[in-house]
N, C-alpha and C. Protein backbone atom coordinates (compact mmCIF):
# COMPACT_ATOMS: atom_id res chain seq x y z
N UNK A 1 -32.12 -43.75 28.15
CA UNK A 1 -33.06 -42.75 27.66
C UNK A 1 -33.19 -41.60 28.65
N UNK A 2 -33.14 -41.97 29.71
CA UNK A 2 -33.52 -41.10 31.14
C UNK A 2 -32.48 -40.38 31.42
N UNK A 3 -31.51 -40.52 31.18
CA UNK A 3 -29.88 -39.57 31.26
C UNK A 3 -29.94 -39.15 30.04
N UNK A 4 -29.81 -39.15 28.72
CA UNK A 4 -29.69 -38.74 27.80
C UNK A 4 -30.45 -37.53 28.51
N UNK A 5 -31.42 -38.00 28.21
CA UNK A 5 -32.86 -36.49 28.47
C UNK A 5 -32.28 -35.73 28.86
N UNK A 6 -31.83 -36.02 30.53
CA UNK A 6 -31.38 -34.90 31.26
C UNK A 6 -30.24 -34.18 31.22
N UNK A 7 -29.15 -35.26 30.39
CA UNK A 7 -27.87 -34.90 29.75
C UNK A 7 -28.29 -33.46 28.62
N UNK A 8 -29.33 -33.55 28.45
CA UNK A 8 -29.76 -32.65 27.02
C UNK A 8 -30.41 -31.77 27.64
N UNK A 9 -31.38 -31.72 28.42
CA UNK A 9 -31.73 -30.72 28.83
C UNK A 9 -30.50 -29.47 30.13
N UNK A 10 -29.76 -30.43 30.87
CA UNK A 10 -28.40 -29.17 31.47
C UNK A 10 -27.86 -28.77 30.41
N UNK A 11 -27.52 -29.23 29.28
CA UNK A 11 -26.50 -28.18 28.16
C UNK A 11 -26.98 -27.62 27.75
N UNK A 12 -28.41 -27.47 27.54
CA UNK A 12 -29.25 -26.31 26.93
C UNK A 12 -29.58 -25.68 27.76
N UNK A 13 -29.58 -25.69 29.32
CA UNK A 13 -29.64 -24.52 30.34
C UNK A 13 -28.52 -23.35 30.44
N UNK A 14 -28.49 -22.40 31.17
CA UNK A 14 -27.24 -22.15 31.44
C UNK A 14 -27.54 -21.73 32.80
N UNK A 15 -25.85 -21.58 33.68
CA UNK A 15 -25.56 -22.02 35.07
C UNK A 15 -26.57 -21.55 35.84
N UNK A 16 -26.93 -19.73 35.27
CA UNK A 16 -28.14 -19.58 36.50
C UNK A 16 -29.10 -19.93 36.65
N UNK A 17 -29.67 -21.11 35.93
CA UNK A 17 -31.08 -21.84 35.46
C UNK A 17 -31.10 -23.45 36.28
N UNK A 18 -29.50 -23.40 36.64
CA UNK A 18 -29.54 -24.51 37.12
C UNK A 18 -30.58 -25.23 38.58
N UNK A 19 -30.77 -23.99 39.68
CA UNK A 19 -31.99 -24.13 40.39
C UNK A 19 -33.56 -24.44 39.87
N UNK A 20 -33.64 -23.68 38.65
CA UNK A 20 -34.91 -24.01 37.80
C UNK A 20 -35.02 -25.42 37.62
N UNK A 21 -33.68 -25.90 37.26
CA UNK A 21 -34.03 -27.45 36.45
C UNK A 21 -33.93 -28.51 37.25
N UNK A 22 -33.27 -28.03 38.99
CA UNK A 22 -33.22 -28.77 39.90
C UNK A 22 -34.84 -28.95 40.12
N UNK A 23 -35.19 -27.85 40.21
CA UNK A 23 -36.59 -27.90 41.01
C UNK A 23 -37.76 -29.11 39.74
N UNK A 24 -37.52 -28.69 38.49
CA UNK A 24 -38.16 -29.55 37.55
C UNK A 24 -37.87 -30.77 37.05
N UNK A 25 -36.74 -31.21 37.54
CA UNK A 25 -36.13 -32.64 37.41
C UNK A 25 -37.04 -33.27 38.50
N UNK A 26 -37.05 -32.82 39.41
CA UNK A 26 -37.42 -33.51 40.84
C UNK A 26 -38.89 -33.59 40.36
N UNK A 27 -39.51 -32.70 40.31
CA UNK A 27 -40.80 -32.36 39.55
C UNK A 27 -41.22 -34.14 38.70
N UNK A 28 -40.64 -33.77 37.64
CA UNK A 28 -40.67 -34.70 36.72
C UNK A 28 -40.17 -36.42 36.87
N UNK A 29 -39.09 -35.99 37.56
CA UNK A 29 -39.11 -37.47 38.04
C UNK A 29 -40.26 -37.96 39.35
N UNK A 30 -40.97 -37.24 39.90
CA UNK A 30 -42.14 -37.29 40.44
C UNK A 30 -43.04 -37.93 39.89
N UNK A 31 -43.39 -37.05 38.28
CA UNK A 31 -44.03 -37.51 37.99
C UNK A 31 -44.26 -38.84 37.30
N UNK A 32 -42.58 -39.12 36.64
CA UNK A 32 -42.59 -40.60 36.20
C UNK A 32 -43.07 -41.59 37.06
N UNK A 33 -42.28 -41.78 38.43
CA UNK A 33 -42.43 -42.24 39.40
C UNK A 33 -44.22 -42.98 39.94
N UNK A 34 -44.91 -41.92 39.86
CA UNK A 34 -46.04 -42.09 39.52
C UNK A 34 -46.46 -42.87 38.60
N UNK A 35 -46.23 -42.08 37.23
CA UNK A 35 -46.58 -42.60 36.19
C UNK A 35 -46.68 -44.57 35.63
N UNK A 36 -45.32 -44.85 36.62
CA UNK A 36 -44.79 -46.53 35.97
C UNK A 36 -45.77 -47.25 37.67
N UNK A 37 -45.87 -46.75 38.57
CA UNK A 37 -46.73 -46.96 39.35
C UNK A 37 -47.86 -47.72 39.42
């Protein structure tokens, strides 16, 4: 489920966005991280 996601969300980025989604992956897996906590 957790790769899919992210599999889906890089192909709907494009290359110069790729810093954006670095920074919000990390973000977000933060927050899962937490979340199952």
């Amino acid at each position: 489920m957790e790769k899919s996601l992210t599999k889906t969300l890089v192909f709907q980025l494009q290359p110069e966005d790729e810093r954006l989604l670095s920074d919000a992956y990390h973000e977000a897996r933060w927050v899962y991280n937490q979340t199952i906590q």
